[in-house]
C-alpha atoms as a PDB file:
ATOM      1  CA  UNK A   1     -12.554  -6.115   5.589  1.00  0.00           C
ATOM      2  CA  UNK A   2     -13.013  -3.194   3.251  1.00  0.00           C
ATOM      3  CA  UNK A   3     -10.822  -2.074   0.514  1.00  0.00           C
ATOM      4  CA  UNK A   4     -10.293   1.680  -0.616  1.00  0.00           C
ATOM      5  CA  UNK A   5      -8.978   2.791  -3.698  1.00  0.00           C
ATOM      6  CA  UNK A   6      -5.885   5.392  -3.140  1.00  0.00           C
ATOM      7  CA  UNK A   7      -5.675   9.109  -4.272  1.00  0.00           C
ATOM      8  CA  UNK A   8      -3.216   8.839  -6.543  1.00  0.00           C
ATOM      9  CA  UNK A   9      -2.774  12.652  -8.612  1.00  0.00           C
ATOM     10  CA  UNK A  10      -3.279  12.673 -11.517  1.00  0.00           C
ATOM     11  CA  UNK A  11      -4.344   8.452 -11.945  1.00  0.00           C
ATOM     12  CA  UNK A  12      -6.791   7.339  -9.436  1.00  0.00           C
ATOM     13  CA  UNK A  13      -9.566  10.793 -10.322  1.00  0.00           C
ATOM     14  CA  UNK A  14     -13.110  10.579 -12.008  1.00  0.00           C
ATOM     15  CA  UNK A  15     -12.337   9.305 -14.760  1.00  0.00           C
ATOM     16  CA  UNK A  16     -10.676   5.659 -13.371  1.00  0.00           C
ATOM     17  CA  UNK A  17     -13.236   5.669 -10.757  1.00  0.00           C
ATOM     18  CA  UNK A  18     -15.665   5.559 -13.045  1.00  0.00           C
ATOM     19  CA  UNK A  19     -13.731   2.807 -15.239  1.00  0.00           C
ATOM     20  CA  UNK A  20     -13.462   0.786 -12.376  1.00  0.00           C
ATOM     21  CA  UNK A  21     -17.048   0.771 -11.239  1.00  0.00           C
ATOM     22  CA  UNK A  22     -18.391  -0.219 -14.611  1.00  0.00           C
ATOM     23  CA  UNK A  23     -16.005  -3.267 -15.535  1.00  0.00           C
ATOM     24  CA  UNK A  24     -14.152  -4.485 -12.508  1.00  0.00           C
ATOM     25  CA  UNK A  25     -15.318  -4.618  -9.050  1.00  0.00           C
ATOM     26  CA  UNK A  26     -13.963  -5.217  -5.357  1.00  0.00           C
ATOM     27  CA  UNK A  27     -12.672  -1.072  -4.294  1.00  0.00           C
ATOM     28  CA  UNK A  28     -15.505  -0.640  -1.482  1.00  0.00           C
ATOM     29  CA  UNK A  29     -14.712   3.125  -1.373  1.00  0.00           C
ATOM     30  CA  UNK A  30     -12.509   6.053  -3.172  1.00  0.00           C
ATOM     31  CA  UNK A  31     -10.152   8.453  -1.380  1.00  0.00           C
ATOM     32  CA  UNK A  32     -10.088  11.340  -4.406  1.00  0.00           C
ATOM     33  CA  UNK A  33      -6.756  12.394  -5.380  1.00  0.00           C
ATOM     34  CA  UNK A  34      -6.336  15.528  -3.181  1.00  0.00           C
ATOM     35  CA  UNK A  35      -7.612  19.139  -3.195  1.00  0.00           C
ATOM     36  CA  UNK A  36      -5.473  22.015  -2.791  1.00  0.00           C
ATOM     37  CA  UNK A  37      -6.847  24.593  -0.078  1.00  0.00           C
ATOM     38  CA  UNK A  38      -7.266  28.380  -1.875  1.00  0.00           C
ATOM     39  CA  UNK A  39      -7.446  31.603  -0.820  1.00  0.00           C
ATOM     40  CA  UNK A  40     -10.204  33.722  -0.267  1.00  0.00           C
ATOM     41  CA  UNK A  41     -13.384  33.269   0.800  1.00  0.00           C
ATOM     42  CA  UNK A  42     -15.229  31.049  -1.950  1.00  0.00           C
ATOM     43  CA  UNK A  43     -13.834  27.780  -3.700  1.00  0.00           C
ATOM     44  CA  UNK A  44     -14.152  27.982  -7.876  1.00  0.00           C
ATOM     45  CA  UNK A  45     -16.755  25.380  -8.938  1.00  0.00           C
ATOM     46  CA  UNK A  46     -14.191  23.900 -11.481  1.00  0.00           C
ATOM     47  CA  UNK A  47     -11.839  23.459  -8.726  1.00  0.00           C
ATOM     48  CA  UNK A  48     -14.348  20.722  -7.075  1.00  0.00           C
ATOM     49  CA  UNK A  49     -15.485  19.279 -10.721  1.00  0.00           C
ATOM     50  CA  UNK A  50     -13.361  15.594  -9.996  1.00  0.00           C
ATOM     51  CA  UNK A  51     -15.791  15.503  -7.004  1.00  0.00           C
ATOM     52  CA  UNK A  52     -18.912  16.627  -8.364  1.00  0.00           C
ATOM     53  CA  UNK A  53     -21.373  14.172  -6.632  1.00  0.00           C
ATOM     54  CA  UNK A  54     -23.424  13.809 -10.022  1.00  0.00           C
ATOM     55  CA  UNK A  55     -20.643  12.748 -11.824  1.00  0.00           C
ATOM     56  CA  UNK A  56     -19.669   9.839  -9.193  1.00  0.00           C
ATOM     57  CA  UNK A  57     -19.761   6.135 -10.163  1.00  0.00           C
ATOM     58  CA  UNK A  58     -23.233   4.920  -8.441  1.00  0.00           C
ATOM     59  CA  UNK A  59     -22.142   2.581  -5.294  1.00  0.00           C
ATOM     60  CA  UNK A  60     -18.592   3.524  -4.702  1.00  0.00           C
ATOM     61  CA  UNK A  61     -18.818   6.155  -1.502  1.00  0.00           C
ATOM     62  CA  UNK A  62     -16.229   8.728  -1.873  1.00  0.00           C
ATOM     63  CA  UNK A  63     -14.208  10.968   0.426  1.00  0.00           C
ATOM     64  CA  UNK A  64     -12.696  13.882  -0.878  1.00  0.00           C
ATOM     65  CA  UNK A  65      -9.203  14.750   0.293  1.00  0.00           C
ATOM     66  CA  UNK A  66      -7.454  18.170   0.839  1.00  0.00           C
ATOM     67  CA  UNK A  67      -3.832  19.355   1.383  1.00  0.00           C
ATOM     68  CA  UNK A  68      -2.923  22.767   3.184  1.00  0.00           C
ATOM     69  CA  UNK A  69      -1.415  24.081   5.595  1.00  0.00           C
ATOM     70  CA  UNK A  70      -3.674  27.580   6.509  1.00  0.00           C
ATOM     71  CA  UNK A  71      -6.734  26.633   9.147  1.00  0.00           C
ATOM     72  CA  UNK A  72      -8.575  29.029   7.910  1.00  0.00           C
ATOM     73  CA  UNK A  73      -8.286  28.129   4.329  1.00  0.00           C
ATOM     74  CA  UNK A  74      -8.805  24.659   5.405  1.00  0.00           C
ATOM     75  CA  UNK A  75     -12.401  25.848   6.731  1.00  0.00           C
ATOM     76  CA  UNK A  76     -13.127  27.443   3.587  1.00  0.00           C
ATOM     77  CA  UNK A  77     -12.774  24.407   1.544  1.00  0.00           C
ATOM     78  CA  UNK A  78     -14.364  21.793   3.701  1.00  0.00           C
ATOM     79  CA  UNK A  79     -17.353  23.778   3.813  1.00  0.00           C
ATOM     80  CA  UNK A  80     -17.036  24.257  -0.181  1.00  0.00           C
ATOM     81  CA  UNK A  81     -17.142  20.472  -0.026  1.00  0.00           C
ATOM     82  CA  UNK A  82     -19.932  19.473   2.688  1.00  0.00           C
ATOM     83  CA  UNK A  83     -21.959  22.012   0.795  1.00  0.00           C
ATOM     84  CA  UNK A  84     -21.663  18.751  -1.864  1.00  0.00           C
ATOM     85  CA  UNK A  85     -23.131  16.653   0.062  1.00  0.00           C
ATOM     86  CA  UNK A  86     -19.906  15.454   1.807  1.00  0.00           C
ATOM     87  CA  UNK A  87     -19.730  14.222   5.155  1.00  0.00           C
ATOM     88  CA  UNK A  88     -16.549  12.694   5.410  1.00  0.00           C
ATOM     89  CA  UNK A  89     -13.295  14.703   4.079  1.00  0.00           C
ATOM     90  CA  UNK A  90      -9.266  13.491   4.395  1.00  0.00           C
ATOM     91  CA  UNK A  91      -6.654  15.469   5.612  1.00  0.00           C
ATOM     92  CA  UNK A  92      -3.420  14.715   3.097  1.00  0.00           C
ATOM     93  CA  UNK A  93      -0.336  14.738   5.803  1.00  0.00           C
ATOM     94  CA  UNK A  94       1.717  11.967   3.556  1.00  0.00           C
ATOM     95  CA  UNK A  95       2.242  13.448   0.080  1.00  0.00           C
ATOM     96  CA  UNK A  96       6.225  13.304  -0.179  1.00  0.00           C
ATOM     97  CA  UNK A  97       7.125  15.510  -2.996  1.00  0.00           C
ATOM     98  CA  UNK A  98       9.741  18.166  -1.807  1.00  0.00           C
ATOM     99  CA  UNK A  99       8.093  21.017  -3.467  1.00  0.00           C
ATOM    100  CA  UNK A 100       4.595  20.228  -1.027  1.00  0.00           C
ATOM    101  CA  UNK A 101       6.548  18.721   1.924  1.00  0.00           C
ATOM    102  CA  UNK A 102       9.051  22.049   2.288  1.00  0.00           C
ATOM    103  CA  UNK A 103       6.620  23.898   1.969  1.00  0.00           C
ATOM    104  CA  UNK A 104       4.774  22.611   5.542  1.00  0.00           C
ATOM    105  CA  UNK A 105       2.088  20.459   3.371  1.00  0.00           C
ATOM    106  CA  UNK A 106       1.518  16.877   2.957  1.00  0.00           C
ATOM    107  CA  UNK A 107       3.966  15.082   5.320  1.00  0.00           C
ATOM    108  CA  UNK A 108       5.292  18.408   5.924  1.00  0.00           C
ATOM    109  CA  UNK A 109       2.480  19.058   8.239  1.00  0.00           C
ATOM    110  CA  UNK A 110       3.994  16.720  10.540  1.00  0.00           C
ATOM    111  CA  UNK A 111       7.298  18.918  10.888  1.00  0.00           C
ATOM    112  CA  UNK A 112       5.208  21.275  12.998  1.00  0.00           C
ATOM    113  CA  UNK A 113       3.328  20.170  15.709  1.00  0.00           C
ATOM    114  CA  UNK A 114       1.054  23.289  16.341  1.00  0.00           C
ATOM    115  CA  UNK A 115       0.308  23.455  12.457  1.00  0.00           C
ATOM    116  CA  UNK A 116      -0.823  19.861  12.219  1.00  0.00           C
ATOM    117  CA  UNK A 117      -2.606  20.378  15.905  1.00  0.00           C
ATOM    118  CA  UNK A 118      -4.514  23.510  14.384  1.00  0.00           C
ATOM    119  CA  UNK A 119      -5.286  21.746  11.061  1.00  0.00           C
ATOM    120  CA  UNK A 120      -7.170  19.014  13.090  1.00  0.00           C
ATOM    121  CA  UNK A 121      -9.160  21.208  15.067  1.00  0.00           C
ATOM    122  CA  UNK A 122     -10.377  22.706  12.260  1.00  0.00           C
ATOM    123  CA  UNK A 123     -11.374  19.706  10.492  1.00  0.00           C
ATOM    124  CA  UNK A 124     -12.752  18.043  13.588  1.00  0.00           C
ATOM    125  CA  UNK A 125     -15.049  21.317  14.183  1.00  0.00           C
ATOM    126  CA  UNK A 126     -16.142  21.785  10.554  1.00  0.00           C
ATOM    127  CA  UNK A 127     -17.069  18.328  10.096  1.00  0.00           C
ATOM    128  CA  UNK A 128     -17.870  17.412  13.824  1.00  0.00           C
ATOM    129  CA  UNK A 129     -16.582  14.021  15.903  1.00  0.00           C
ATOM    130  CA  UNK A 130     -15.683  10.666  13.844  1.00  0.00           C
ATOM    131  CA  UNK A 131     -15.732  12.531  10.061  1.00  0.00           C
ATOM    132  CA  UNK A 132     -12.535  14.320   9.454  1.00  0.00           C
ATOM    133  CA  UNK A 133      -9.576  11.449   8.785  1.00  0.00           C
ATOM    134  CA  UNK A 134      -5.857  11.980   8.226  1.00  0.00           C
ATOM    135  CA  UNK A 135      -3.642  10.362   6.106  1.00  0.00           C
ATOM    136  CA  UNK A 136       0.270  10.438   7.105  1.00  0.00           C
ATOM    137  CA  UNK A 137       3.524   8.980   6.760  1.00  0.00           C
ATOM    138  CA  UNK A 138       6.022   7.763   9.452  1.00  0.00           C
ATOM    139  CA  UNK A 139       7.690  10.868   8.969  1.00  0.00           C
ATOM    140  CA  UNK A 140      10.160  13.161   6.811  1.00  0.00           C
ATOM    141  CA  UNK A 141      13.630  11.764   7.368  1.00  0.00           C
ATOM    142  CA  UNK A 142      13.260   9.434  10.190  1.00  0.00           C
ATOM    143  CA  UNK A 143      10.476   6.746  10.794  1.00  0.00           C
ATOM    144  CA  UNK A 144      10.098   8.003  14.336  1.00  0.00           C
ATOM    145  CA  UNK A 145       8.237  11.161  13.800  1.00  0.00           C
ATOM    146  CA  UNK A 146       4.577   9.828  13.398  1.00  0.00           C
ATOM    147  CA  UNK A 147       4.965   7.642  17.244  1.00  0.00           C
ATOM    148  CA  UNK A 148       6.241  11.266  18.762  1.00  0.00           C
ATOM    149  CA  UNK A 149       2.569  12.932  17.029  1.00  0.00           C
ATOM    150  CA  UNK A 150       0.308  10.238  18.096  1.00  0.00           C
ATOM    151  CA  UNK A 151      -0.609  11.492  21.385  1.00  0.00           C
ATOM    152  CA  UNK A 152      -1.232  15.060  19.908  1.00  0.00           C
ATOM    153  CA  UNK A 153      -3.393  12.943  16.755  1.00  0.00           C
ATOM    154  CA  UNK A 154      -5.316  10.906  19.257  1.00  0.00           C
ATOM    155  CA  UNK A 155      -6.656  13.634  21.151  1.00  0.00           C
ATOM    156  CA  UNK A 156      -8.571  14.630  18.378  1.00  0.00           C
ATOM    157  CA  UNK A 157     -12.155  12.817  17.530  1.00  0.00           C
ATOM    158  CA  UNK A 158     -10.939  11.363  13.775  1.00  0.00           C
ATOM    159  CA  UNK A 159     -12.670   8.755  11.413  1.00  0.00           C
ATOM    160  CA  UNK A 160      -9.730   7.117  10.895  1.00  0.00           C
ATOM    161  CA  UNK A 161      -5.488   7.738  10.075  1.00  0.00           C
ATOM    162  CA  UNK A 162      -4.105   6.066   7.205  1.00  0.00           C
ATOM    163  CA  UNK A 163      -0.599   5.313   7.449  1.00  0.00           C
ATOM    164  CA  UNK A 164       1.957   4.664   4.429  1.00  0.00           C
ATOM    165  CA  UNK A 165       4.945   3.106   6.040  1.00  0.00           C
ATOM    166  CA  UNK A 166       7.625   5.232   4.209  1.00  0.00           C
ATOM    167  CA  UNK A 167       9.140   8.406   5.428  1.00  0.00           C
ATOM    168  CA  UNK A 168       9.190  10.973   2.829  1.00  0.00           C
ATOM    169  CA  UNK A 169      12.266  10.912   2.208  1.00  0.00           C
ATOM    170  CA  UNK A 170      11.645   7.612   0.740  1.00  0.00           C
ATOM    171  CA  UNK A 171       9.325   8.604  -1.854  1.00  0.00           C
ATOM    172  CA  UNK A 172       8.153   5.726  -2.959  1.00  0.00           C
ATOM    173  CA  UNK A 173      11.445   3.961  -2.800  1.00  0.00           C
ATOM    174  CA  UNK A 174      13.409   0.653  -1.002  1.00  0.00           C
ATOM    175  CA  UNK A 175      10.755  -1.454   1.338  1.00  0.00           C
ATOM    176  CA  UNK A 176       7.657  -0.469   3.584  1.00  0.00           C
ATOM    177  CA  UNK A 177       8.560  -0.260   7.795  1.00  0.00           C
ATOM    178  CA  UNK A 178       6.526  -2.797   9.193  1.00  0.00           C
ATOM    179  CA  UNK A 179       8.119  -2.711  12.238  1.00  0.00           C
ATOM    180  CA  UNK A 180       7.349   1.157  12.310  1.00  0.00           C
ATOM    181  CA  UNK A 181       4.038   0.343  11.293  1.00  0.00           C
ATOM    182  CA  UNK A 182       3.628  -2.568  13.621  1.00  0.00           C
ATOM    183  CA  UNK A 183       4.877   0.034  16.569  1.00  0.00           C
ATOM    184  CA  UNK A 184       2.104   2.899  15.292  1.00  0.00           C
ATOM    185  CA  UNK A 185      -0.531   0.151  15.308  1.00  0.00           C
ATOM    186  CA  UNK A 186       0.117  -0.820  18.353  1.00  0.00           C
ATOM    187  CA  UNK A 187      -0.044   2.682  19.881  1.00  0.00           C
ATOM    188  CA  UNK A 188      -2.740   4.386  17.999  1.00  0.00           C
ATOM    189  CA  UNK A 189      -6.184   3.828  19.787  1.00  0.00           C
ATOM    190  CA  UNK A 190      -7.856   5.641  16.408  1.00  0.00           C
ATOM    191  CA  UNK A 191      -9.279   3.007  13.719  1.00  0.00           C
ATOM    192  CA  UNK A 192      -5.931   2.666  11.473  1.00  0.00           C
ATOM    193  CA  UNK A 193      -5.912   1.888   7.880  1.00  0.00           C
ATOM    194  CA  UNK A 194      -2.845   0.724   5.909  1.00  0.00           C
ATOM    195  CA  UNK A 195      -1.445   1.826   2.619  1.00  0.00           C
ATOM    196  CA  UNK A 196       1.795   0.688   1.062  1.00  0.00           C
ATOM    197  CA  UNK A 197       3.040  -2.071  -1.606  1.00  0.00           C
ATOM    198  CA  UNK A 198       0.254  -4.050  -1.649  1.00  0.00           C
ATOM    199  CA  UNK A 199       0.504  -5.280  -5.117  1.00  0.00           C
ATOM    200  CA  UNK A 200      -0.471  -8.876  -5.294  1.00  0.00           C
ATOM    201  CA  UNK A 201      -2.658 -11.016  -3.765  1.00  0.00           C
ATOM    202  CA  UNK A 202       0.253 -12.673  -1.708  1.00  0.00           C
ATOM    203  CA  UNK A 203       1.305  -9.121  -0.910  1.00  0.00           C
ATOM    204  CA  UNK A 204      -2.310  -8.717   0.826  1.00  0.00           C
ATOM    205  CA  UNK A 205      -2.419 -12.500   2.685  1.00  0.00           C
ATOM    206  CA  UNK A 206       0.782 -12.032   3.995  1.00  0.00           C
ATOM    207  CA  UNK A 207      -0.021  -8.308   5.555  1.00  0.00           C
ATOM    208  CA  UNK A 208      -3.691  -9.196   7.124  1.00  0.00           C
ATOM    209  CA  UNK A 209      -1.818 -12.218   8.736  1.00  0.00           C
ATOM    210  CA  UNK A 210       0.824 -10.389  10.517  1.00  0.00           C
ATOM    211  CA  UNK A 211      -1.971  -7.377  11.208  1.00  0.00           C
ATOM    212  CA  UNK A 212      -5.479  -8.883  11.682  1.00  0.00           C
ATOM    213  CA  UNK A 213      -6.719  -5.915  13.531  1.00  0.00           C
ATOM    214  CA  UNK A 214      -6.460  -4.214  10.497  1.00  0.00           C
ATOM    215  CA  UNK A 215      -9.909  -4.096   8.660  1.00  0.00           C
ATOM    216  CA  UNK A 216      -9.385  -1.309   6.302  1.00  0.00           C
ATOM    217  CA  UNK A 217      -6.329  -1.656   3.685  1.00  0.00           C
ATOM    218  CA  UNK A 218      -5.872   1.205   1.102  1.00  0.00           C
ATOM    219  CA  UNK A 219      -4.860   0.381  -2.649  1.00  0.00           C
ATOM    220  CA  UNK A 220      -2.637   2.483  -4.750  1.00  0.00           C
ATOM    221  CA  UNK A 221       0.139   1.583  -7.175  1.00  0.00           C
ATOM    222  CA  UNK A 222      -0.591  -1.926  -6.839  1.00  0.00           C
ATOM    223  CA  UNK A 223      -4.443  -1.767  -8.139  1.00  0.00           C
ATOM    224  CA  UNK A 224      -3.419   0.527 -10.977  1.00  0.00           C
ATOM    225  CA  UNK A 225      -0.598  -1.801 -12.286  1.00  0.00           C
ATOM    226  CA  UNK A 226      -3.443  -4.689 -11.757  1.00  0.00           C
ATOM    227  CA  UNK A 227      -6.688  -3.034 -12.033  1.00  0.00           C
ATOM    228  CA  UNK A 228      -8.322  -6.798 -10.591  1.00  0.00           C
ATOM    229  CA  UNK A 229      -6.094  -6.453  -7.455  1.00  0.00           C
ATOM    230  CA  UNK A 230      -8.950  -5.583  -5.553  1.00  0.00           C
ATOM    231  CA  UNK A 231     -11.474  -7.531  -7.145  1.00  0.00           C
ATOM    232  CA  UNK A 232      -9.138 -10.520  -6.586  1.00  0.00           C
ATOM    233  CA  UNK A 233      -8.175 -10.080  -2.876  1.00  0.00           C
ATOM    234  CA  UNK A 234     -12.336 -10.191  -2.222  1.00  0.00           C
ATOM    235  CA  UNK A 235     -12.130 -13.832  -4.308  1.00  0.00           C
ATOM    236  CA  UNK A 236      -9.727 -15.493  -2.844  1.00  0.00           C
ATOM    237  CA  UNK A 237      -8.019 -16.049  -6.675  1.00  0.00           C
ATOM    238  CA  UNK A 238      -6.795 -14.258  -9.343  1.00  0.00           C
ATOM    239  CA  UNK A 239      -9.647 -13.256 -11.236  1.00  0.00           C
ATOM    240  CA  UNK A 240      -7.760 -11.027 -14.270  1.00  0.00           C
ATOM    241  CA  UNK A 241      -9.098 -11.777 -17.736  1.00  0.00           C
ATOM    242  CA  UNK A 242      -7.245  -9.866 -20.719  1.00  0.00           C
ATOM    243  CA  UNK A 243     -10.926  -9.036 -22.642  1.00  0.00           C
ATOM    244  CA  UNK A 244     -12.141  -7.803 -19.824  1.00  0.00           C
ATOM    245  CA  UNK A 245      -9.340  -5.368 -19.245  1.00  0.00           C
ATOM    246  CA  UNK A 246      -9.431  -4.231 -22.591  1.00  0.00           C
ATOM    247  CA  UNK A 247     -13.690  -3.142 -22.290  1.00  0.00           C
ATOM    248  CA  UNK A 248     -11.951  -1.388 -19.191  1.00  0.00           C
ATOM    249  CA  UNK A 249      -9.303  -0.008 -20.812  1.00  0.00           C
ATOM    250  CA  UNK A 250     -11.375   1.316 -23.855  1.00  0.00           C
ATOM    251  CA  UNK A 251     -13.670   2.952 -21.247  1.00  0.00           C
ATOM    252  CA  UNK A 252     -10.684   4.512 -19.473  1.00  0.00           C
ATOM    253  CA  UNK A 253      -9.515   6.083 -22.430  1.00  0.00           C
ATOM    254  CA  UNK A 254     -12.818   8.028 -23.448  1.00  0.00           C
ATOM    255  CA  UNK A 255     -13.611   8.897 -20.106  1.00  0.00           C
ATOM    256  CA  UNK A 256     -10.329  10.784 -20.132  1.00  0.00           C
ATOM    257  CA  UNK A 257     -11.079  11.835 -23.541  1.00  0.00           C
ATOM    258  CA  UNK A 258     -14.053  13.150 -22.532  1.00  0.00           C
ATOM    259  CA  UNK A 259     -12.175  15.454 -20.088  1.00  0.00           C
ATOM    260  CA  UNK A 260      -8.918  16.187 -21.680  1.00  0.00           C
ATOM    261  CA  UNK A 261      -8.379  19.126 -23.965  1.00  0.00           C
ATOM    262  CA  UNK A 262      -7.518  17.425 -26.887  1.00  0.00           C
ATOM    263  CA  UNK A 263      -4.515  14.597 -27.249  1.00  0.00           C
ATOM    264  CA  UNK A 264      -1.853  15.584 -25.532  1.00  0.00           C
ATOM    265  CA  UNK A 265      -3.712  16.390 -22.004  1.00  0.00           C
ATOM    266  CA  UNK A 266      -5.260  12.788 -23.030  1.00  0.00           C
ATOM    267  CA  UNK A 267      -1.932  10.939 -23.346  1.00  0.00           C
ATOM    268  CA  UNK A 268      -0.704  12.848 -20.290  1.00  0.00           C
ATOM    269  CA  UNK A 269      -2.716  10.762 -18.697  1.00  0.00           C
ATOM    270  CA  UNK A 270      -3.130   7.423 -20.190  1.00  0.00           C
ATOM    271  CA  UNK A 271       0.662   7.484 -20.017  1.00  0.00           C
ATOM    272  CA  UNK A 272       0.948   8.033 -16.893  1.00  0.00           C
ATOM    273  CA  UNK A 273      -1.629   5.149 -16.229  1.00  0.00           C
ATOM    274  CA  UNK A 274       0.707   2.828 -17.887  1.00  0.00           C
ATOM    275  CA  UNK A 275       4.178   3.362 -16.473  1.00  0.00           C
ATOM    276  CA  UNK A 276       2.493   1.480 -13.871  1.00  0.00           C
ATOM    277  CA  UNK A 277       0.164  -0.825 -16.208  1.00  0.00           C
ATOM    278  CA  UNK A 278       3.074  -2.413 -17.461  1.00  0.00           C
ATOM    279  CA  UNK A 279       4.416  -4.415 -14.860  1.00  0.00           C
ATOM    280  CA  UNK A 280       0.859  -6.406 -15.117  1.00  0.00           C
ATOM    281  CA  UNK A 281       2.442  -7.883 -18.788  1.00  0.00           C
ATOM    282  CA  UNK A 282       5.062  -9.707 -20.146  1.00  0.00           C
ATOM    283  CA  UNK A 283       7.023  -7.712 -22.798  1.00  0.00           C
ATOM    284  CA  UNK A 284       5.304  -4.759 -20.779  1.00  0.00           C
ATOM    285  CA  UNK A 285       8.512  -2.857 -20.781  1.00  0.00           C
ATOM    286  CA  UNK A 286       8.855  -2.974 -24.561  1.00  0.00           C
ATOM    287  CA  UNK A 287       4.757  -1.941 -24.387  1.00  0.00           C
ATOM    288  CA  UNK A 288       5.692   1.085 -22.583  1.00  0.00           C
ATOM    289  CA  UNK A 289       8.647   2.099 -24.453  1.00  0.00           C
ATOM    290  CA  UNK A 290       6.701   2.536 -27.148  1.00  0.00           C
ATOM    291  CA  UNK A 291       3.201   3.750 -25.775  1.00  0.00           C
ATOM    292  CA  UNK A 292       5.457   6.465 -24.075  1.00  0.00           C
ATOM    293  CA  UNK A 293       6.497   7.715 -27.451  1.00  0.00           C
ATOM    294  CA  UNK A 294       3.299   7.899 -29.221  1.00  0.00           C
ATOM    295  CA  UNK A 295       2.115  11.577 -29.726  1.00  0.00           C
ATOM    296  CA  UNK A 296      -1.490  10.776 -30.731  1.00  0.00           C
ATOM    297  CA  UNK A 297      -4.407   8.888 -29.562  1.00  0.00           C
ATOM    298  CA  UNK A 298      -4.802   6.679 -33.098  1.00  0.00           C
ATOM    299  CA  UNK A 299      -1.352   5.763 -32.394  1.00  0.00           C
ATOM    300  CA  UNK A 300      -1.718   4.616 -29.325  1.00  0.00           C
ATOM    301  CA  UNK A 301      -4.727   3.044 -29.634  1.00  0.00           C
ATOM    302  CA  UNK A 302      -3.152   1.263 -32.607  1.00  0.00           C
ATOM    303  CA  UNK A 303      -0.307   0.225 -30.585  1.00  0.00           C
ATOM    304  CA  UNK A 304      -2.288  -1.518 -28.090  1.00  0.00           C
ATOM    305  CA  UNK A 305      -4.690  -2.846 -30.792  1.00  0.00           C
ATOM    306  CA  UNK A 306      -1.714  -4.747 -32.402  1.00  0.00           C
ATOM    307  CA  UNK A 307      -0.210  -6.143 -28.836  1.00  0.00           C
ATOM    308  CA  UNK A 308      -0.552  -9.151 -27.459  1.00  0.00           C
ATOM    309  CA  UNK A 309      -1.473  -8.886 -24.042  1.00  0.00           C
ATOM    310  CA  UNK A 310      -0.089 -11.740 -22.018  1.00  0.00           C
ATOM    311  CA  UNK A 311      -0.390 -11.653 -17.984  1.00  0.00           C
ATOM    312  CA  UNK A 312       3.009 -11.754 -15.806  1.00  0.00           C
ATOM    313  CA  UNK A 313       2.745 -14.356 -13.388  1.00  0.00           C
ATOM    314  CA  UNK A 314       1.874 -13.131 -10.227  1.00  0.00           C
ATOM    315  CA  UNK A 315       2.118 -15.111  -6.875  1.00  0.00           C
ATOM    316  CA  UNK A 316      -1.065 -15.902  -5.261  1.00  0.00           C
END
C-alpha cells in the first residue's frame, strides 16, 4: 500500500513537500502540482524551478505533472523535464476549473477523444512503455464519460490512471461516485489509483475495504487539512501532536518565505493552506476568520502564537 501526496496548485508545491519530509512522515511519493505546456521550442528554466531535482526533499520520489492540450507542445515539455532527471511524468485530464476544462484541458481532454488519444501517444513515445500516467475524472457533466474512454486509455502502455470520482461539474462538491468508481475499477486492466475525500483515517479503512485491489490511494484536501493523515493511515492510530505541527508549521511558513516576493505573495499562500487547515481545530473557523484578514506576516504569526490549538475529534 503506498500513499501519494496530491498536486494541489498552489498548496501541495516545494515548499510543503519539503515541510512534510522534515517533520511528518507517511506520503511515499509527490504528484507536483501541474505544469502548463508552452509554446515554442524550449521550456524557461523558472518555469520548472518547483521541480528542480536539487531542491527536492531527499526520499520522497516525485513525478512531475503537466496539463495541455497541443501534442507537440506536450513533447516539448516532457523532454524539458526528463532532461531533469525525470522518468516518470503525469498527464493532468481531471483539473475541473471551467476556464482549463472549456478550454479542452484538464478533464476537458476527455471531451475529445482524438485529442486525449494523441496526447497519450505522445507521452507514451517520449517517455516509452509503463512511465507516462494519467490522471482523470469520471467525466464533465455525466459520470459515464471516463467507462466510454477506457478502451481508447487502455490501449496505451501507462504507469498508472488516477481517478477522482467527481465529474467536473462537481468541482469539488456533494459526495465521491463509488459506484462509478467501483464500475471503472472493475473495467480498467491499467494499475488504478484513487483520489477523492479521503480525509480521516475511517475515511481510508472504510475505502481499502470495499476496494482491496487498490494499492495506491492519492491524498489531497484531506492531508492538507490534517497534515498526519498520511502518517496516521501507515500507524494504524492517530498520531497528530499539536508541537509537532507547530515545528511544521514554522517550517512551512519560511519555506514559503523563502520563495515569496515579500508578504503578500507569502500570505497568498499560507492562507490558502489554512482554509483547509482549519477544519483540523476546534474554534478553527474563528482561527480562519481572522488569519484570513491579517495583511502581514507578524500578524499572522502573532495570531497563531496567541491560539490555542485544540484537535477536532476525528473518527478513527
Amino acid at each position: 500500500m503506498e500513499l501519494i501526496l496530491a498536486p494541489l496548485r498552489g498548496v501541495t508545491g516545494l515548499p510543503f513537500r519539503r515541510a512534510l519530509c522534515a517533520h511528518l512522515g507517511g506520503v511515499d511519493c509527490a504528484v507536483a502540482p501541474f505544469i502548463a505546456t508552452v509554446q515554442g521550442p524550449r521550456v524557461k528554466p523558472e518555469i520548472l524551478r518547483g521541480i528542480d531535482p536539487s531542491a527536492q526533499p531527499p526520499g520522497l520520489p516525485l513525478v512531475p505533472q503537466v496539463i495541455g492540450k497541443d501534442p507537440a507542445q506536450l513533447r516539448v515539455m516532457l523532454r524539458a523535464m526528463r532532461a531533469l532527471g525525470y522518468a516518470d511524468i503525469d498527464l493532468n485530464a481531471g483539473c475541473p476549473w471551467p476556464f482549463v476544462a472549456k478550454k479542452g484541458r484538464g478533464a476537458g481532454l476527455l471531451r475529445d477523444e482524438s485529442v486525449l488519444a494523441a496526447m497519450l501517444e505522445a507521452g507514451c513515445d517520449e517517455l516509452g512503455p509503463g512511465h507516462f500516467s494519467l490522471k482523470v475524472r469520471l467525466g464533465l457533466d455525466a459520470p459515464t464519460l471516463l467507462n466510454k474512454r477506457l478502451p481508447l486509455i487502455q490501449t496505451f502502455p501507462l504507469r498508472e490512471l488516477c481517478v477522482h470520482p467527481r465529474t467536473a461539474k462537481q468541482m469539488y462538491e456533494g459526495t465521491v461516485d463509488l459506484e462509478a468508481f467501483a464500475r471503472v475499477a472493475e473495467a480498467c486492466s491499467l494499475p488504478i489509483v484513487y483520489n477523492g475525500d479521503i480525509r480521516t483515517l475511517a475515511d481510508f479503512r472504510r475505502l481499502a475495504a470495499r476496494f482491496p485491489n487498490v494499492l495506491r490511494w492519492m491524498l489531497g484536501r484531506g492531508l492538507v487539512a490534517n497534515p498526519f493523515l498520511a502518517e496516521s493511515v501507515h500507524a494504524g492510530h492517530d498520531t497528530r501532536d499539536i508541537e509537532r505541527f507547530r515545528a511544521w508549521h514554522a517550517d512551512l511558513l519560511a519555506e514559503n518565505a523563502a520563495v515569496s516576493s515579500g508578504d503578500h505573495a507569502l500570505l497568498g499562500h499560507l492562507k490558502e493552506t489554512w482554509s483547509y487547515l482549519c477544519a483540523s481545530f476546534q474554534d478553527g473557523q474563528r482561527l480562519w476568520d481572522a488569519l484570513k484578514l491579517t495583511r502581514t506576516r507578524a500578524e499572522f504569526e502573532r495570531i497563531l502564537a496567541l491560539t490555542h490549538l485544540r484537535w477536532r475529534d476525528i473518527p478513527c
